[in-house]
Protein backbone atom coordinates (compact mmCIF):
# COMPACT_ATOMS: atom_id res chain seq x y z
CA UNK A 1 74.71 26.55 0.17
CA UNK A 2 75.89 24.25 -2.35
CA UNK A 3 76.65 21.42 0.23
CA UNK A 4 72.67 21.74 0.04
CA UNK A 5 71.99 21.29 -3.27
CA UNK A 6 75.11 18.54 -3.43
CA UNK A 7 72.61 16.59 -0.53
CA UNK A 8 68.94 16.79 -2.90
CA UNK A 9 70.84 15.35 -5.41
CA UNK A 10 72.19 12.49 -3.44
CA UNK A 11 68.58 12.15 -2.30
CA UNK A 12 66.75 12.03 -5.18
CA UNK A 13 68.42 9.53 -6.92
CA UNK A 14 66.12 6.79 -7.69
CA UNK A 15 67.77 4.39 -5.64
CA UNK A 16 68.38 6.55 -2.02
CA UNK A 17 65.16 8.01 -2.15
CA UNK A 18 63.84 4.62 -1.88
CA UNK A 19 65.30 3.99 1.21
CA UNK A 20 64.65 7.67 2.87
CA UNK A 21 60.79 7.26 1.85
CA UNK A 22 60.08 3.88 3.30
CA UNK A 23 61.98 4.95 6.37
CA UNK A 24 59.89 8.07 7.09
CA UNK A 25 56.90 5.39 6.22
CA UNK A 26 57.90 3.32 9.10
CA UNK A 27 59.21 5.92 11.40
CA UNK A 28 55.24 7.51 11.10
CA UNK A 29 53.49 4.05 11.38
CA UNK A 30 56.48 3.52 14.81
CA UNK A 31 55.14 6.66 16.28
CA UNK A 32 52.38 6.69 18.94
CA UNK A 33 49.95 9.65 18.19
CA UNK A 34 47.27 9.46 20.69
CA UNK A 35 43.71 9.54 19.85
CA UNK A 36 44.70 10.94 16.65
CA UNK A 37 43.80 9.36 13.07
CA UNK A 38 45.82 7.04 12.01
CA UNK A 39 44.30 4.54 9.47
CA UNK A 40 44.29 1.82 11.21
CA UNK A 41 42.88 0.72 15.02
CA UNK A 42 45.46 -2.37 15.63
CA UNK A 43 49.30 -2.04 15.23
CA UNK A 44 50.18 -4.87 13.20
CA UNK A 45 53.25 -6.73 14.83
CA UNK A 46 56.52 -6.72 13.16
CA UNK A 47 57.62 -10.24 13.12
CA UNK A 48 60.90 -11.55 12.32
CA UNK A 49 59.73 -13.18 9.44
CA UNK A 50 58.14 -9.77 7.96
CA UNK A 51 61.13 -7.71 8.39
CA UNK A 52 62.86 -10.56 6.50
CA UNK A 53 60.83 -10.46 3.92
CA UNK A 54 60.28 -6.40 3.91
CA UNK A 55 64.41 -5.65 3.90
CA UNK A 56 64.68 -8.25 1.21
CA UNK A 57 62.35 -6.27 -0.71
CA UNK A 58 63.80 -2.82 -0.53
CA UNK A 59 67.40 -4.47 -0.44
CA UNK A 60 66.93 -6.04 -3.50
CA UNK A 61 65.22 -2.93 -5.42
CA UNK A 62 68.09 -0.64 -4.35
CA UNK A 63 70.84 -2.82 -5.73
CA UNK A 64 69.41 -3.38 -9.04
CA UNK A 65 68.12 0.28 -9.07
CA UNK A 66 71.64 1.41 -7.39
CA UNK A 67 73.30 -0.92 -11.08
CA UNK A 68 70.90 0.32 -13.58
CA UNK A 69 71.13 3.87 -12.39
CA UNK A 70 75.32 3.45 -12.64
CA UNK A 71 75.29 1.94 -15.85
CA UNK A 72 72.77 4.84 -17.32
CA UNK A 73 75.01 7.73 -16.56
CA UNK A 74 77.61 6.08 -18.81
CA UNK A 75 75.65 6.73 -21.78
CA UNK A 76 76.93 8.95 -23.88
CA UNK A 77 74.12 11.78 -24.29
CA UNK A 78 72.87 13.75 -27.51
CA UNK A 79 74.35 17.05 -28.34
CA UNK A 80 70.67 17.77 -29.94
CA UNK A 81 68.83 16.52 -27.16
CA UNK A 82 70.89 19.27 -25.07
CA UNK A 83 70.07 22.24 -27.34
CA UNK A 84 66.70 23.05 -26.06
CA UNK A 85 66.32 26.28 -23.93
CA UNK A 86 64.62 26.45 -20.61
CA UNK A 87 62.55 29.53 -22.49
CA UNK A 88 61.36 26.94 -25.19
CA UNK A 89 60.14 24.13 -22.31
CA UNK A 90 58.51 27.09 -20.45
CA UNK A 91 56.70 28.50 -22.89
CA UNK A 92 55.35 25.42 -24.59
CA UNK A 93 54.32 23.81 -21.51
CA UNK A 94 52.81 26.66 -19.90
CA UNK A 95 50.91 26.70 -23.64
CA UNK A 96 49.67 22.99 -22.55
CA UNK A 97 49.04 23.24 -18.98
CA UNK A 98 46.61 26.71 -19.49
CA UNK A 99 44.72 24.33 -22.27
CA UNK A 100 44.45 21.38 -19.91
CA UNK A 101 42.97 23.31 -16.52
CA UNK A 102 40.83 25.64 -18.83
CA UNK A 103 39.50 22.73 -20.56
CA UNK A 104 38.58 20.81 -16.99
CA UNK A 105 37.31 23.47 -15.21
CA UNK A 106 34.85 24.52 -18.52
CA UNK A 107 33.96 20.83 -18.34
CA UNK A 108 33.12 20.52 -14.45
CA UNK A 109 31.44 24.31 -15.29
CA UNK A 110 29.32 22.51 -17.63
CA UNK A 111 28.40 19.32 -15.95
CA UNK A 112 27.60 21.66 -12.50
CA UNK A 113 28.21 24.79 -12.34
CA UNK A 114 26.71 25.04 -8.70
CA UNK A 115 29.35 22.55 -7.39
CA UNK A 116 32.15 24.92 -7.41
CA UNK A 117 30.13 26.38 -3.61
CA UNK A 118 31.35 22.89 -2.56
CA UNK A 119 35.13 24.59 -2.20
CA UNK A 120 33.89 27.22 0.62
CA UNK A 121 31.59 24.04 2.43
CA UNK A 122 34.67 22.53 2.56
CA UNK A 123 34.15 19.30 0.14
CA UNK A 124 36.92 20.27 -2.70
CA UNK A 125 36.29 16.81 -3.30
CA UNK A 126 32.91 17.18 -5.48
CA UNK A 127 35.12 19.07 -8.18
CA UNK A 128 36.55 15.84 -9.46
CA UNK A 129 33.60 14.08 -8.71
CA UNK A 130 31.35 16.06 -11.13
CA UNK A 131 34.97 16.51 -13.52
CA UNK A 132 34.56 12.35 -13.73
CA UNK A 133 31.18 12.51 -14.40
CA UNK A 134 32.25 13.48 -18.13
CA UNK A 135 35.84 12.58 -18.56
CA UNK A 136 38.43 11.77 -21.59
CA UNK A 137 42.16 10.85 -21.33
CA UNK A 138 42.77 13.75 -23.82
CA UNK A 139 42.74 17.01 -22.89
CA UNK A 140 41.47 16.15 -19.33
CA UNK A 141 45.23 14.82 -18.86
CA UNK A 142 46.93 18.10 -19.65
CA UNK A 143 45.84 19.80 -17.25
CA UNK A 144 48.45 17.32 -14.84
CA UNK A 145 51.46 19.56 -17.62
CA UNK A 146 50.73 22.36 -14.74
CA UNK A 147 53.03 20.42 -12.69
CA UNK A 148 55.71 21.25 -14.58
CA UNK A 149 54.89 24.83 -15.05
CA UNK A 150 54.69 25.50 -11.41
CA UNK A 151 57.92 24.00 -10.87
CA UNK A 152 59.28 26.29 -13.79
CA UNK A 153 57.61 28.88 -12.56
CA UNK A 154 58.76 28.63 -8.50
CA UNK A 155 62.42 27.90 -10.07
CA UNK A 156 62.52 31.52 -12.35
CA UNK A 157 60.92 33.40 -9.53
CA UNK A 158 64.30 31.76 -7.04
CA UNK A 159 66.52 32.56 -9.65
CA UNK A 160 66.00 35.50 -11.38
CA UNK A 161 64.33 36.73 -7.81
CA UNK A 162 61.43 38.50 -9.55
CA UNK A 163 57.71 37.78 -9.81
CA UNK A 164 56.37 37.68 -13.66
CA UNK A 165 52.86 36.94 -15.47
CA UNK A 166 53.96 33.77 -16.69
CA UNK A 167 55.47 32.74 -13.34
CA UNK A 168 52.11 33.53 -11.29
CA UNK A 169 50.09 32.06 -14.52
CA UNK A 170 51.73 28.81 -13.74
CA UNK A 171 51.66 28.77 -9.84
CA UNK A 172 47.91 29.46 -10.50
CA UNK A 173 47.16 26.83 -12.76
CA UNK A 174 49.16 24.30 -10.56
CA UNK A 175 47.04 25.30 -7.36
CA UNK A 176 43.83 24.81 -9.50
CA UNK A 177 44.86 21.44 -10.20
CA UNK A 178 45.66 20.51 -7.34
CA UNK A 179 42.22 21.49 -6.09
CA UNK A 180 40.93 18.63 -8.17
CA UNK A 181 43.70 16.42 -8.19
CA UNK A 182 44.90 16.36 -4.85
CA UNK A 183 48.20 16.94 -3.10
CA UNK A 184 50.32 14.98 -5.52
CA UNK A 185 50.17 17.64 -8.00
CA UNK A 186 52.20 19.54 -5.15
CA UNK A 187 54.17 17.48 -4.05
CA UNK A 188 55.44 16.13 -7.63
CA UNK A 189 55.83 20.12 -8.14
CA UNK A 190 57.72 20.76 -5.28
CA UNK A 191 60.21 17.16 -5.72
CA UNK A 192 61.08 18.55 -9.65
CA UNK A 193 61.47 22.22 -8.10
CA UNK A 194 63.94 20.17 -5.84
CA UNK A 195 65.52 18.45 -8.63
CA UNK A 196 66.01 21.24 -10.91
CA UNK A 197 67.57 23.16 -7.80
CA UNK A 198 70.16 20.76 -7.31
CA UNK A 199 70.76 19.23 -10.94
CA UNK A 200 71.55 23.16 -11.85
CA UNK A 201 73.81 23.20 -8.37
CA UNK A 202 72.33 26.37 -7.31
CA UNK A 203 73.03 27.87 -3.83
CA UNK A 204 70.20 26.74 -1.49
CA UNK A 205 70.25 27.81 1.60
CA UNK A 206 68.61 26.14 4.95
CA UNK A 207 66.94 29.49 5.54
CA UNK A 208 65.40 29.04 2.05
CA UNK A 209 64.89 25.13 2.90
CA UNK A 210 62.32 25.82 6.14
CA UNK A 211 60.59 28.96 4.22
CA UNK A 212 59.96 26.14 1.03
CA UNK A 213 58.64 23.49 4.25
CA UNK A 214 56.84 25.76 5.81
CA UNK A 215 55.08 26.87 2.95
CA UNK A 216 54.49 23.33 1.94
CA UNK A 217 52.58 22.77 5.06
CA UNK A 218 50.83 25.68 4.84
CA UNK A 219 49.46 24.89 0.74
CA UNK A 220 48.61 20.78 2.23
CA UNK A 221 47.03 22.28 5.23
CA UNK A 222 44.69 24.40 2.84
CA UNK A 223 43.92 21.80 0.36
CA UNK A 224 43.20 19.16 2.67
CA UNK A 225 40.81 21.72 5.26
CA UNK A 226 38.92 22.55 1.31
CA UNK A 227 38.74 18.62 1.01
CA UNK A 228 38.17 17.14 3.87
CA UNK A 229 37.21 19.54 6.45
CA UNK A 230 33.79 17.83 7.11
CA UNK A 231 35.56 14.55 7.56
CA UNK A 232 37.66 15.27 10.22
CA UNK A 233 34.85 17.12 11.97
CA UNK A 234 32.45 14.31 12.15
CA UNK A 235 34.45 11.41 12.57
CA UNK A 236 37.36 12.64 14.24
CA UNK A 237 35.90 15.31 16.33
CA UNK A 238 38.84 17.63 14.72
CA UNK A 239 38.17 20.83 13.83
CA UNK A 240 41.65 22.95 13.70
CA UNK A 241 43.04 22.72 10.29
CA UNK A 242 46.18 22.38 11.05
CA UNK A 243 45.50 19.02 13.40
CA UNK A 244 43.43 18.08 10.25
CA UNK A 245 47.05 18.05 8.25
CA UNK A 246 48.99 16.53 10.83
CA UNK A 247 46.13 13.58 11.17
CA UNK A 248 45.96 12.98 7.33
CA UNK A 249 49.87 13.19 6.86
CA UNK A 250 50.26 10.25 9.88
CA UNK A 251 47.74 8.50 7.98
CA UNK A 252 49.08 9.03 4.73
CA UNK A 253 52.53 7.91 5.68
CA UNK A 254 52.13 5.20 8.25
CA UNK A 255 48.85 3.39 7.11
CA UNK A 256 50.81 1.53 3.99
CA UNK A 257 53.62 0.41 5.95
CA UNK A 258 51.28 -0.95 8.26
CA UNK A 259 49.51 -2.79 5.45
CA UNK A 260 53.51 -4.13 3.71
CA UNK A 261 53.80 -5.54 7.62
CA UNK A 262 50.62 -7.73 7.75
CA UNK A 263 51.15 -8.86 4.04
CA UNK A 264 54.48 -9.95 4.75
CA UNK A 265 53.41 -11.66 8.10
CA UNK A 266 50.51 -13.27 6.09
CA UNK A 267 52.63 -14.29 3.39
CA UNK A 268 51.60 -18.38 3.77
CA UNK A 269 47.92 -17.35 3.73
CA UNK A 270 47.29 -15.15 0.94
CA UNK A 271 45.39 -16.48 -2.18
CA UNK A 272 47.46 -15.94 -5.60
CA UNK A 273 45.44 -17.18 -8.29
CA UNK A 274 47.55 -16.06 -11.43
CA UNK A 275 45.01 -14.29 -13.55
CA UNK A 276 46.84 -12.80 -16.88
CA UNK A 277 45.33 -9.52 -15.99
CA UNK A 278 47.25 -9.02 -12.92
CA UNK A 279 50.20 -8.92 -14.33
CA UNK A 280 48.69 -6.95 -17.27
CA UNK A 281 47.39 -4.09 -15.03
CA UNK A 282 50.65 -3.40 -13.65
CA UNK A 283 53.04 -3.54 -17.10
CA UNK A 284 50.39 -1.94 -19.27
CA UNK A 285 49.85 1.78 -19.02
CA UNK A 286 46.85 2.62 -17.42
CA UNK A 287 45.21 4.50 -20.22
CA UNK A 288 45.44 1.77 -22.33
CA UNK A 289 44.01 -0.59 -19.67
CA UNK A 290 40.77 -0.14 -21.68
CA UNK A 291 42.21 -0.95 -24.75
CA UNK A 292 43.25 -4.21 -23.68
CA UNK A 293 40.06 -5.36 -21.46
CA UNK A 294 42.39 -4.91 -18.54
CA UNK A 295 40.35 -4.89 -15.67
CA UNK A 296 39.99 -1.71 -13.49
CA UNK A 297 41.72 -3.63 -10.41
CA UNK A 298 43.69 -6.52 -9.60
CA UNK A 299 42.09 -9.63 -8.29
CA UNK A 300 43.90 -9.28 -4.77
CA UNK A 301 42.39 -10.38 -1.21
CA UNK A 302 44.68 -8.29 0.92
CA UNK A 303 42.46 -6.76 2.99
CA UNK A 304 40.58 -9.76 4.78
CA UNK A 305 44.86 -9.81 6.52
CA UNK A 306 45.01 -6.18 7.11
CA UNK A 307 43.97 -3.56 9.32
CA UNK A 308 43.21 -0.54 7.61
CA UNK A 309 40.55 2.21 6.59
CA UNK A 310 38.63 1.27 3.56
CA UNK A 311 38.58 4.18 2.58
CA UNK A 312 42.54 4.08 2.25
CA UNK A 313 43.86 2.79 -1.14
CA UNK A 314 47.27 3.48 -1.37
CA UNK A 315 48.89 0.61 0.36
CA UNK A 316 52.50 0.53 -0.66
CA UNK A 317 53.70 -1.16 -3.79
CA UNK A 318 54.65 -4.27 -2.14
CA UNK A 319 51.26 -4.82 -0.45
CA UNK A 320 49.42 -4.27 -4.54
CA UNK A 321 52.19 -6.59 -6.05
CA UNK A 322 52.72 -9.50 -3.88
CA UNK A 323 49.27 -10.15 -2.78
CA UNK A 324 47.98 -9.65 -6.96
CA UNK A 325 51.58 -11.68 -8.11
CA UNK A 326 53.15 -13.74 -5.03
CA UNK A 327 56.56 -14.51 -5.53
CA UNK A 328 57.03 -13.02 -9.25
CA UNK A 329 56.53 -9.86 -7.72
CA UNK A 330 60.08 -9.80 -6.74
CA UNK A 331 61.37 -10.93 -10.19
CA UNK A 332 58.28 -8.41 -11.89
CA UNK A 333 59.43 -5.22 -9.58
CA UNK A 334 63.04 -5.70 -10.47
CA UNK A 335 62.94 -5.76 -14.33
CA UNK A 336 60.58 -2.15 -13.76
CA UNK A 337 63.15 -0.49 -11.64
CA UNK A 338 66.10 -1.24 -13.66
CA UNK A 339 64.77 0.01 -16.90
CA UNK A 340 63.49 3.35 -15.30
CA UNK A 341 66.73 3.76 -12.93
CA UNK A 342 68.94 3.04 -16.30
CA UNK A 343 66.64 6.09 -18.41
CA UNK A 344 67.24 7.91 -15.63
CA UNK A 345 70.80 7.40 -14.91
CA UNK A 346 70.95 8.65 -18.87
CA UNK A 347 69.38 11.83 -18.51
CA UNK A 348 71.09 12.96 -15.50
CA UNK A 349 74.01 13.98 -17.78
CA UNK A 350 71.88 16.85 -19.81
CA UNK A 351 72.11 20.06 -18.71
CA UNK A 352 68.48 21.47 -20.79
CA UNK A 353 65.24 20.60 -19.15
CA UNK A 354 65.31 16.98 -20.40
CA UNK A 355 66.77 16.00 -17.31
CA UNK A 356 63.33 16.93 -15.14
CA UNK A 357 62.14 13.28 -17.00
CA UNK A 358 65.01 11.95 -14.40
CA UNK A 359 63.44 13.69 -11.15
CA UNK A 360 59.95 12.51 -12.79
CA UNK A 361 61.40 9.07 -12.05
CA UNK A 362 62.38 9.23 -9.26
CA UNK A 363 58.98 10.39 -7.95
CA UNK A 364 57.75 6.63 -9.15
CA UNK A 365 60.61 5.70 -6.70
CA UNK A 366 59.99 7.73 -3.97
CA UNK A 367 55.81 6.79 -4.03
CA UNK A 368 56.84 2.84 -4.09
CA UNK A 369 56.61 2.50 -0.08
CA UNK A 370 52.54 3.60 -0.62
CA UNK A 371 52.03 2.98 -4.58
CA UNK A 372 53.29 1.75 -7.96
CA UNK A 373 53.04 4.51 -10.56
CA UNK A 374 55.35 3.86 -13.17
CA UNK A 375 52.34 2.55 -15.75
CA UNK A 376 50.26 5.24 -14.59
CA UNK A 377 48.78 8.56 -17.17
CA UNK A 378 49.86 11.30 -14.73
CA UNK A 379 53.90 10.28 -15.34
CA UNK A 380 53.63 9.66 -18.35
CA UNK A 381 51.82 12.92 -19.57
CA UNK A 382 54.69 15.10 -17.76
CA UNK A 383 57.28 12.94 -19.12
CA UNK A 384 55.72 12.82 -22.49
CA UNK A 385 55.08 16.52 -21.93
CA UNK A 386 58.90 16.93 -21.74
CA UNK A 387 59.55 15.01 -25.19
CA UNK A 388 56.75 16.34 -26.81
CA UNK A 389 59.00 19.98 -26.46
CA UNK A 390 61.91 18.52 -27.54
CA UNK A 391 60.58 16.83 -30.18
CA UNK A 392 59.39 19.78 -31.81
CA UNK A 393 62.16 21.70 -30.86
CA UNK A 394 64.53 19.93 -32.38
CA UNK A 395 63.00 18.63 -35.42
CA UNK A 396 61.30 21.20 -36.85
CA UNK A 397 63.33 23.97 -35.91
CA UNK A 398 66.96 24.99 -36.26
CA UNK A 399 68.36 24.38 -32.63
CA UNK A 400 69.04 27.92 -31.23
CA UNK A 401 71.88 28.94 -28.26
CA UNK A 402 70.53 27.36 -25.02
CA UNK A 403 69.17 30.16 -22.76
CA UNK A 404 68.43 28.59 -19.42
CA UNK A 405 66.04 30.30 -16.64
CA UNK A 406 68.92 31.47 -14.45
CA UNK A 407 72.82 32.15 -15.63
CA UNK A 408 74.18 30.44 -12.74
CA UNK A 409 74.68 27.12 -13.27
């Protein structure tokens, strides 16, 4: 249905998916779940004063997204830019991602080759454990390019409605990294599959919708029995997989609202001591955090005011910010979102695969109710990924008749 693919785009623009994350944030910290994990024992209290300051938060990023975005689709776009074929992006990023995972897996095989037994004991975890035991930013990093290829690959296997090499190469290389890497490889997979979908207005139908959903669960159900099995069956007590899932996806979702709630109500109390390096950490990219002496963390307190797992790290953007920046977070957050939404609003115009850097973006959006990623490697490598193909498409070759994955536009 096209209605369907008319709604993912409405979505997944920077500025609504926003608002339909954090709401499915707060509607899984609302619900009661039993004995069940959750991430947290006590159920912080939603004051007046911390939904104040909460809705002024996500009001404020949604306008100035909502502007930026606007004024970036008036922009006229490159006739060059557009000239790429899907077959070009494919094949050169299925080139990088196959040189990425072969390169980490040959390095984990080398640092321990017994550890890959630790997938069948159910501790996927130890894979990038021993992978960080000798890591670079280099090649490592490609390996995250698999991302794109799966999507490419899922999206030509819709479309064309045929299984090929390349298509199951790519699936494959996406599952290994997400073996390592956890479920964001995934779900990043599955939001550009999404994107690409809807940009290219293809039918979708809601048949198609709950097979895609279902199969989702089923791949995070997997993943997180291989990595955290043991966990759930010595703390928790929890030994079907699929409870396991349901458990770590109320946690996932719920626990960071929970922590944006007690910041918010401890907003008086917190200790801002306005180190240059907090700002630093979240404005310079993360891989070049070492290059600058930028410490490894912010010099935050939040967690002597919040109830939460230790273990949890993910807290929601506005938890990181305000409690490493006080009040310039607000001012700091806005001048971020406006120059993404506005590159995004831009390449939402292009028909070639450029425009995937657009859904890219609006992944940084859609992760800012549990975590700030627009500094961090793993966007940048798939959007650099993306440029990197153009780049050499279009300057050191003639551009050629775009040939997209499917002819249906």
């Amino acid at each position: 249905m096209i209605l369907m693919a008319k709604l993912l785009k409405f979505v997944m623009k920077p500025h609504n998916i926003v608002l339909f994350t954090v709401l499915i944030s707060f509607m899984a910290w609302s619900l009661p779940v039993g004995n069940m994990r959750r991430g947290f024992e006590i159920k912080e209290t939603l004051t007046s004063q911390a939904f104040l300051i909460i809705f002024l938060w996500y009001l404020i990023i949604y306008v100035f997204t909502w502007a930026a975005y606007f004024f970036g689709t008036r922009l006229k776009k490159s006739e060059k830019l557009d000239s790429v074929s899907d077959d070009s992006y494919y094949r050169i990023i299925t080139a990088l991602s196959t040189i990425g995972v072969m390169y980490v897996y040959l390095t984990i095989l080398k640092n321990n080759p017994e550890v890959f037994i630790s997938v069948f004991q159910n501790n996927a975890n130890a894979l990038k454990e021993t992978l960080y035991d000798n890591y670079d930013t280099g090649l490592h990093s490609l390996r995250y390019i698999s991302i794109l290829g799966g999507a490419f690959g899922i999206f030509r296997i819709i479309t064309i409605k045929k299984i090929r090499a390349i298509d199951l190469l790519n699936i494959i290389l996406l599952l290994m990294t997400a073996l390592i890497s956890s479920r964001l490889s995934i779900i990043v997979s599955i939001l550009v599959l999404l994107g690409m979908l809807a940009h290219r207005n293809h039918k979708i139908s809601f048949k198609a919708v709950i097979i895609l959903a279902i199969a989702l669960f089923t791949v995070l159900t997997l993943a997180n029995y291989f990595r955290n099995g043991n966990f759930y069956k010595e703390k928790y007590n929890i030994n079907n997989p699929i409870l396991m899932n349901i458990s770590e996806m109320v946690t996932y979702l719920g626990a960071p609202f929970q922590t944006s709630v007690s910041i918010a109500n401890n907003v008086d109390h917190i200790h801002y001591n306005g180190e240059k390096n907090d700002l630093m950490f979240y404005f310079v990219p993360t891989y070049f955090h070492g290059v600058f002496n930028i410490n490894s963390s912010p010099s935050n307190d939040y967690r002597q005011y919040v109830n939460i797992e230790k273990s949890l790290t993910t807290n929601s953007a506005f938890t990181h910010l305000y409690s490493s920046l006080g009040i310039t977070s607000f001012s700091f957050i806005l001048i971020i979102v406006t120059s993404f939404a506005f590159i995004a609003g831009a390449l939402s115009n292009y028909k070639s695969l450029i425009f995937t850097v657009h859904y890219l973006i609006s992944y940084c959006f859609a992760e800012l109710w549990r975590m700030y990623m627009f500094n961090t490697g793993i966007i940048h490598t798939l959007i650099f990924a993306v440029l990197f193909v153009v780049f050499i498409k279009v300057y050191f070759k003639p551009p050629v008749g775009s040939r997209h994955l499917h002819v249906n536009h």
